[in-house]
C-alpha atoms as a PDB file:
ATOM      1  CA  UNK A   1      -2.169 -15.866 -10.049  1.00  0.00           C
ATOM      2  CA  UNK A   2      -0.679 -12.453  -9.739  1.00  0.00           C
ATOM      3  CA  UNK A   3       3.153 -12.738 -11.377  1.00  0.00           C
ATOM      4  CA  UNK A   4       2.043 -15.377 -13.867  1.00  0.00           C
ATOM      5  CA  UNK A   5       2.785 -14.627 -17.283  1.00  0.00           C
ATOM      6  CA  UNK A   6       0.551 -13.141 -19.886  1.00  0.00           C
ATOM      7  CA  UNK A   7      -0.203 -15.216 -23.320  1.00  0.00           C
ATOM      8  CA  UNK A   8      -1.944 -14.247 -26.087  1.00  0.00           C
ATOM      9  CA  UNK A   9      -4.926 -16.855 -26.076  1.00  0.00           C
ATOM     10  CA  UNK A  10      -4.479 -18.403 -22.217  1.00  0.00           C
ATOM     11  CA  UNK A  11      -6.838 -19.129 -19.952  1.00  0.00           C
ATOM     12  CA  UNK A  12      -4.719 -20.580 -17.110  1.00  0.00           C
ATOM     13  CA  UNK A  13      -3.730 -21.678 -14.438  1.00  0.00           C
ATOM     14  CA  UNK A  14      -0.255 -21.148 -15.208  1.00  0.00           C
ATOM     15  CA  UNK A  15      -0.382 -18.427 -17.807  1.00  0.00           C
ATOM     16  CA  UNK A  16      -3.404 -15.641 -19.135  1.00  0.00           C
ATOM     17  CA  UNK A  17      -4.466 -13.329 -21.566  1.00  0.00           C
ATOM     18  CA  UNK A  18      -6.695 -10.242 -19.858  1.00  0.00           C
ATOM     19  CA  UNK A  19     -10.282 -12.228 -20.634  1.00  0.00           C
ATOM     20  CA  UNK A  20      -8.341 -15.582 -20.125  1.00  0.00           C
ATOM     21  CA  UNK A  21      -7.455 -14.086 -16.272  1.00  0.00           C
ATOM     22  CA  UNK A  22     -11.395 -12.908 -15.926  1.00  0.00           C
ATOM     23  CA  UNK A  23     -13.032 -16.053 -17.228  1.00  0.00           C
ATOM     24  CA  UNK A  24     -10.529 -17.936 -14.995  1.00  0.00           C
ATOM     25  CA  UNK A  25     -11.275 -16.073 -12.160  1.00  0.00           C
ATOM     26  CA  UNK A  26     -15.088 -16.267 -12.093  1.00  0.00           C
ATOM     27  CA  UNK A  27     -14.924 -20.534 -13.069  1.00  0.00           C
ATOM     28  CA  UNK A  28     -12.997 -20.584 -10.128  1.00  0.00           C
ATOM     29  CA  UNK A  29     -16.290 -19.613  -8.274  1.00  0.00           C
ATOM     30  CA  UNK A  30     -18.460 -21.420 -10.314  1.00  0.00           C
ATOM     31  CA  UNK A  31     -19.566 -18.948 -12.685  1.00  0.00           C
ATOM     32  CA  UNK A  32     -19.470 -19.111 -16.502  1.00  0.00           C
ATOM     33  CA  UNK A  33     -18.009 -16.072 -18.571  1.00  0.00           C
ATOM     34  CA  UNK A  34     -17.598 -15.822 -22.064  1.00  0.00           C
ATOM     35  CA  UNK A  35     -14.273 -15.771 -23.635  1.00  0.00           C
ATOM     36  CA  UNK A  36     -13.847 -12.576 -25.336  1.00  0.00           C
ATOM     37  CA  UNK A  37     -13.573  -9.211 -23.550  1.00  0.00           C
ATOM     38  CA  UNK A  38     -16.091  -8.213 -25.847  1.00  0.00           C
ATOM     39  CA  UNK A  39     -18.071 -10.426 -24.930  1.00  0.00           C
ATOM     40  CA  UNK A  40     -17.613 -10.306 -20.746  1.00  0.00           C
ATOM     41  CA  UNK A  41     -18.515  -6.552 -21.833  1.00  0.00           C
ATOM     42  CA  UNK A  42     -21.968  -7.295 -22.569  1.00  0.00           C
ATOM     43  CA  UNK A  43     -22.017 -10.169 -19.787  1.00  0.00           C
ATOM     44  CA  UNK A  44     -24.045  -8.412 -16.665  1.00  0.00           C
ATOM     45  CA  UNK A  45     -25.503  -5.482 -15.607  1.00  0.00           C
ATOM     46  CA  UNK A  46     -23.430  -2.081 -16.233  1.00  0.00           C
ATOM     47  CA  UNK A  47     -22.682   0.497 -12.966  1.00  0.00           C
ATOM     48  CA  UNK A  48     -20.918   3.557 -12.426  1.00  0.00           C
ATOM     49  CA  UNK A  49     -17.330   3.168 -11.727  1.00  0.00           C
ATOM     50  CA  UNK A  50     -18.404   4.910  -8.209  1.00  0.00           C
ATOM     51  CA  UNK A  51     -20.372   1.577  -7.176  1.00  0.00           C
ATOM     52  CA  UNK A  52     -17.786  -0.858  -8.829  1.00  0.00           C
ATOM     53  CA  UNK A  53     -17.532  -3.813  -5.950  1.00  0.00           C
ATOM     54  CA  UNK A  54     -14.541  -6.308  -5.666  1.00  0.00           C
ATOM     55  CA  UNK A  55     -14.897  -8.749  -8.863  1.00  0.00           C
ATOM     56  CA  UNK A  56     -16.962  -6.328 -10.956  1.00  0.00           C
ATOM     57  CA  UNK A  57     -15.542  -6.775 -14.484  1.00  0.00           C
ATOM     58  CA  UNK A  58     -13.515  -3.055 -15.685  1.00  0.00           C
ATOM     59  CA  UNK A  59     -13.540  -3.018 -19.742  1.00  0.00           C
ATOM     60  CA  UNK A  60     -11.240  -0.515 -21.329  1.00  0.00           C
ATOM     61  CA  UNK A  61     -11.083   0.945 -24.903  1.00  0.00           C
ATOM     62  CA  UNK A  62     -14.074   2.523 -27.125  1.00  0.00           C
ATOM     63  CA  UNK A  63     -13.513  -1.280 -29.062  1.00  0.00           C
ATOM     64  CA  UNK A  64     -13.617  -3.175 -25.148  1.00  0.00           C
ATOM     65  CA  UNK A  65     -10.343  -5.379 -25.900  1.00  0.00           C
ATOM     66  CA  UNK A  66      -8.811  -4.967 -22.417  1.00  0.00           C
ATOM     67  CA  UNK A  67     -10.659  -6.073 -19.597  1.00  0.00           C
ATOM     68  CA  UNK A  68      -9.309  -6.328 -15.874  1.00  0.00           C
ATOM     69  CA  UNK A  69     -11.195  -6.982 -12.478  1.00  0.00           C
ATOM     70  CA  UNK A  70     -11.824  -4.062  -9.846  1.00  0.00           C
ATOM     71  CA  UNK A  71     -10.326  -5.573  -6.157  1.00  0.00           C
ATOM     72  CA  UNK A  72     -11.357  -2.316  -4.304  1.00  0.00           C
ATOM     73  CA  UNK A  73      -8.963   0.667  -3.344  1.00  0.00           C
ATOM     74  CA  UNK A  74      -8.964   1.921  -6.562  1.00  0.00           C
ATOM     75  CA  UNK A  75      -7.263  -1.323  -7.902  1.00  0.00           C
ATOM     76  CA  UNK A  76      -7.709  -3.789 -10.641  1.00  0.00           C
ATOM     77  CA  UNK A  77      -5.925  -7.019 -11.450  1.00  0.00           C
ATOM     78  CA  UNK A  78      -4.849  -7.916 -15.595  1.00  0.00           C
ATOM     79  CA  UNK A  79      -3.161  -9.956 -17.608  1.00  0.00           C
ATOM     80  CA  UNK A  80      -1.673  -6.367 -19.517  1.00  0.00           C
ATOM     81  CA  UNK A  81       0.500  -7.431 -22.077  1.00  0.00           C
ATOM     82  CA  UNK A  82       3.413  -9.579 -23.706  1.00  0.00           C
ATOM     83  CA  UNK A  83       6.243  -9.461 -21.638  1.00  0.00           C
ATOM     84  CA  UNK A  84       4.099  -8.669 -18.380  1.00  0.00           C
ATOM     85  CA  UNK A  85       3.213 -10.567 -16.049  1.00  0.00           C
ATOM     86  CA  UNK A  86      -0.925 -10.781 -14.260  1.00  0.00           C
ATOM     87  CA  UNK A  87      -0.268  -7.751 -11.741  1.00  0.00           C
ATOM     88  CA  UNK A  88      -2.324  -4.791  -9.730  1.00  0.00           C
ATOM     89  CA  UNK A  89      -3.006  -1.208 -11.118  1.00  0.00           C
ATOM     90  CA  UNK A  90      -4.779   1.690 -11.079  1.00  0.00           C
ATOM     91  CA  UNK A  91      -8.397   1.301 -12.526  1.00  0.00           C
ATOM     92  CA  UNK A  92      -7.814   4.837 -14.146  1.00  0.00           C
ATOM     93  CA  UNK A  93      -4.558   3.259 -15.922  1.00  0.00           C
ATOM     94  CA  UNK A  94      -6.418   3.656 -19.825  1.00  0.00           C
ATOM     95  CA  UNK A  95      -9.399   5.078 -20.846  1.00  0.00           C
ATOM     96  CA  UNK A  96     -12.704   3.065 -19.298  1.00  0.00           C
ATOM     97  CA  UNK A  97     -15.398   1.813 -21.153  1.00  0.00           C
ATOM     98  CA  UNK A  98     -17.877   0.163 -18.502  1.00  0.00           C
ATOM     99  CA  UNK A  99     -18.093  -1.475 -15.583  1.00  0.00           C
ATOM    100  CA  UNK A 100     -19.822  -4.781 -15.725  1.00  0.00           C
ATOM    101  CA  UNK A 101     -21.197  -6.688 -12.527  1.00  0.00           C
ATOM    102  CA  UNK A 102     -21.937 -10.324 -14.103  1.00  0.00           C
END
């Protein structure tokens, strides 16, 4: 999945939006997510960035419309943007909102 495009809207497998790439990922292991990144916001349990596991969901923005999903090492996968393509970055790469553990 990492290098495949980002769409506004897509859900995969072959291109993703940032909730797109998260609801993906977790149907993959047989868990349901809602869509929106809004929504995967308010879709587990919150924890402190300092006990974020592999696969907790990282929402960024006050308005939570980026979402990406921690991989350890201080390292989350997204779909960022238009143009981009579903890559690795720093968890600390825009302003956090929560950490949700669905």
């Amino acid at each position: 999945v990492v290098g495949a495009p980002y769409a506004w809207g897509a859900a995969g497998p072959s291109s993703f939006d940032c909730s797109g790439l998260i609801q993906w990922a977790y149907a993959q292991a047989g868990v349901s997510l809602p869509r929106t990144s809004q929504e995967q916001a308010r879709a587990g349990r919150t924890v402190p960035l300092t006990e974020a596991l592999p696969g907790d969901i990282v929402v960024y923005r006050d308005d939570a419309s980026h979402v990406g999903m921690f991989v350890g090492n201080g390292q989350v996968v997204h779909a960022p943007y238009t143009g981009a393509s579903v890559r690795y970055e720093s968890v600390t790469m825009m302003p956090l909102h929560s950490v949700v553990r669905p």
